[in-house]
Protein backbone atom coordinates (compact mmCIF):
# COMPACT_ATOMS: atom_id res chain seq x y z
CA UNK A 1 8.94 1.51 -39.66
CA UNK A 2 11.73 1.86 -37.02
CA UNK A 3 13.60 -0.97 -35.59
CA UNK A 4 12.51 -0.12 -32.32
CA UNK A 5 9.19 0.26 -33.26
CA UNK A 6 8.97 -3.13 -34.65
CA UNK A 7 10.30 -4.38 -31.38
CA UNK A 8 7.69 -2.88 -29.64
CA UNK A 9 5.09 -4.34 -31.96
CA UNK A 10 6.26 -7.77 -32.38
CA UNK A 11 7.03 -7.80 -28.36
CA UNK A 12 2.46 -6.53 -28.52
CA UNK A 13 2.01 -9.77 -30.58
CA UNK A 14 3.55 -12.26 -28.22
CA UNK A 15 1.85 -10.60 -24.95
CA UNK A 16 -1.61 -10.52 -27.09
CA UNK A 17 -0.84 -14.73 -27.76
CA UNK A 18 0.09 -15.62 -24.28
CA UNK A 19 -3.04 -13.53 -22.82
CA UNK A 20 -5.26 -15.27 -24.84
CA UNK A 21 -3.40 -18.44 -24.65
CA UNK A 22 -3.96 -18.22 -20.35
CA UNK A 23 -7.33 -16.93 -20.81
CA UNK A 24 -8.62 -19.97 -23.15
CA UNK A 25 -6.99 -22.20 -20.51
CA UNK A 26 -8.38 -20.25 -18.02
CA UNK A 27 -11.93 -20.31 -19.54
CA UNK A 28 -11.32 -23.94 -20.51
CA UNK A 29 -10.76 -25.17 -16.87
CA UNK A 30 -14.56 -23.50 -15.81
CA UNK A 31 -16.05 -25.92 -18.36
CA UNK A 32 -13.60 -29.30 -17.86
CA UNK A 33 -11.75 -28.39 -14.41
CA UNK A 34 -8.20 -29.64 -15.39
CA UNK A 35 -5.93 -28.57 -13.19
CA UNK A 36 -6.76 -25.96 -10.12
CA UNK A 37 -3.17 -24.34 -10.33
CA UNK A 38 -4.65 -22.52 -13.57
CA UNK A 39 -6.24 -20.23 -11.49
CA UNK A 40 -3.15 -18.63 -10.85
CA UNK A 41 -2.96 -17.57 -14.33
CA UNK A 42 -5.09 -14.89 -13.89
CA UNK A 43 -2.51 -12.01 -13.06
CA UNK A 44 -0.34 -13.15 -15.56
CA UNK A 45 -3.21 -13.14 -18.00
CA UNK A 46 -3.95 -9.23 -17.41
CA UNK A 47 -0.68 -7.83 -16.99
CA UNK A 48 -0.10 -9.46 -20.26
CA UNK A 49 -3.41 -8.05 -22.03
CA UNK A 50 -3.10 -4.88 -20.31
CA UNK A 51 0.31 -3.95 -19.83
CA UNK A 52 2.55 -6.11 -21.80
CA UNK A 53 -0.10 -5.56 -25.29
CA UNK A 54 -1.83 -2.33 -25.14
CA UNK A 55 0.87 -0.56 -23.77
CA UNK A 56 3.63 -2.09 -26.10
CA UNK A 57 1.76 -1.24 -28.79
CA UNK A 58 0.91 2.34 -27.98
CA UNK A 59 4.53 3.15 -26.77
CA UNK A 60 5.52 1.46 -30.62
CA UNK A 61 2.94 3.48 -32.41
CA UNK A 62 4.07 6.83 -30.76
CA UNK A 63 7.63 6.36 -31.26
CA UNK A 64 7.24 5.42 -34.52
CA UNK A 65 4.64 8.47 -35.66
CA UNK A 66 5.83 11.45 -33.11
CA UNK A 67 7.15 14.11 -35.53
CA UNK A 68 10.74 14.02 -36.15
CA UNK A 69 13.61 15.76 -36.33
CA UNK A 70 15.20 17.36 -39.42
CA UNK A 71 18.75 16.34 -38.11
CA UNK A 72 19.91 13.41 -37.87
CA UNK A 73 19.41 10.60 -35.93
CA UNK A 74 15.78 12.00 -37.24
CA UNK A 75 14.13 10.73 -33.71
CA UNK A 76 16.96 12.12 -31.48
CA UNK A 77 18.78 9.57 -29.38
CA UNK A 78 17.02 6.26 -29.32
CA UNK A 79 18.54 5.16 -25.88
CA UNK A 80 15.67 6.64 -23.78
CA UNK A 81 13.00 4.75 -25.98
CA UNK A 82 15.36 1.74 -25.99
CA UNK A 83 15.65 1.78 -22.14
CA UNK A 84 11.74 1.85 -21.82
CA UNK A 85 11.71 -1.24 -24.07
CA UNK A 86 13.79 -3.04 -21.82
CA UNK A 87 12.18 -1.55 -18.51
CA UNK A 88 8.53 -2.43 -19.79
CA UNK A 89 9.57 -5.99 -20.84
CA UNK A 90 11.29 -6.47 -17.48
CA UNK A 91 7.77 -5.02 -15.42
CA UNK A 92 5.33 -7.12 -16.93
CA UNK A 93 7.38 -10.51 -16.93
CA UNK A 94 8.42 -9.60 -13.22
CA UNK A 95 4.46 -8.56 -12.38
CA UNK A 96 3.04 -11.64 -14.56
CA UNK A 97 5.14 -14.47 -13.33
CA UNK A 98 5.77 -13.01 -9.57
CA UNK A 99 2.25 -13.75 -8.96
CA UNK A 100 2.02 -17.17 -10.86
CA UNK A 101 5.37 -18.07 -8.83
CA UNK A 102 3.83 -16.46 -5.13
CA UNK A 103 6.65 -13.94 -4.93
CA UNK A 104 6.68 -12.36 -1.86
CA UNK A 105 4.16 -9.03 -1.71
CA UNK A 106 7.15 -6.90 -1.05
CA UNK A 107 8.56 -7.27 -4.54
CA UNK A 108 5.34 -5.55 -6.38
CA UNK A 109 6.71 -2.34 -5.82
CA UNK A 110 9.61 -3.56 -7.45
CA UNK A 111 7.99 -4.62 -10.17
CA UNK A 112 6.29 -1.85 -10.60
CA UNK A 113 8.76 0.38 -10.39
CA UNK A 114 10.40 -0.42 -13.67
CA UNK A 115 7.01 0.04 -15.22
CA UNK A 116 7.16 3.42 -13.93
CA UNK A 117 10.56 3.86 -15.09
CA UNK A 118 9.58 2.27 -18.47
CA UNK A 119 6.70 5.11 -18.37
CA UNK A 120 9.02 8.37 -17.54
CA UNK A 121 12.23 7.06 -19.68
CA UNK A 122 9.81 7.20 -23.03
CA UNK A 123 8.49 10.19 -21.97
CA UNK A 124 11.72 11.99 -21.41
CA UNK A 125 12.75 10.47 -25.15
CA UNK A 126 9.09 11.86 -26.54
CA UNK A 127 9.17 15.19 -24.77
CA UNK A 128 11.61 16.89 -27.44
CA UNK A 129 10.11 15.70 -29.76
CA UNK A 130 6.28 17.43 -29.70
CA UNK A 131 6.97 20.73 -31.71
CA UNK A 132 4.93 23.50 -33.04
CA UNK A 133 4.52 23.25 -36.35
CA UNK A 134 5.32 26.76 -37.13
C-alpha cells in the first residue's frame, strides 16, 4: 500500500473513533443528562462520520487502486493527492470544531471551501490516471 494511502486510512480510523466516541457521549447524555454543552457535539460528530471517515477512506482506496502508470513515479506526481490530504484534514477539523467553538456563520464557506479544494485537487491528480485499457 502507498504511503499516502495509509495516511488516508489511518487519518479514516481516528475520524471513525472520535465519531463514535461523540456519539456514545452524545447518546449517553439522553439516558444520564451529564452535561448540556454535549449537545454541541453533534456537528462535530457528522462531519467526522461523514466527511472526515467515509470520505478519507474512499479518497485512500482510489488512490491506492486507480491504475498506474508504467513510468515512474508509477502514480504520477503525488503532490495533488498530497494537497487533498492536507485540504480534507484542514475542512473537517475547521467544519467540526467551528461549530463546537460557535465560530461565526461567515467562516462555513471557508471551511468548506478547502473541502472543495480537497475534492478538485484529487481529482485533477486522478484524472490522468483513468486509461483505456487498450
Amino acid at each position: 500500500m502507498p504511503r499516502l494511502s495509509a495516511w488516508f486510512v489511518r487519518a479514516a480510523l481516528v475520524y471513525l473513533a472520535l465519531g463514535f466516541t461523540f456519539g456514545a457521549l452524545m447518546l449517553a447524555n439522553k439516558g444520564v443528562p451529564l452535561h448540556p454543552a454535549l449537545w454541541r457535539l453533534l456537528p462535530a460528530h457528522i462531519e467526522f462520520l461523514l466527511v472526515g471517515w467515509t470520505m478519507q477512506l474512499a479518497l485512500g482506496v482510489a488512490f491506492w487502486i486507480l491504475p498506474r502508470f508504467w513510468a515512474e513515479p508509477p502514480r504520477g506526481n503525488e503532490a495533488g493527492a498530497w494537497l487533498a490530504f492536507g485540504l480534507l484534514n484542514l475542512g473537517v477539523w475547521l467544519v467540526g470544531w467551528g461549530a463546537v467553538l460557535a465560530a461565526p456563520a461567515g467562516v462555513i464557506f471557508l471551511r468548506r471551501l478547502a473541502e472543495i479544494g480537497a475534492a478538485v485537487a484529487f481529482a485533477a491528480h486522478a484524472w490522468p490516471r483513468i486509461i483505456p485499457r487498450n
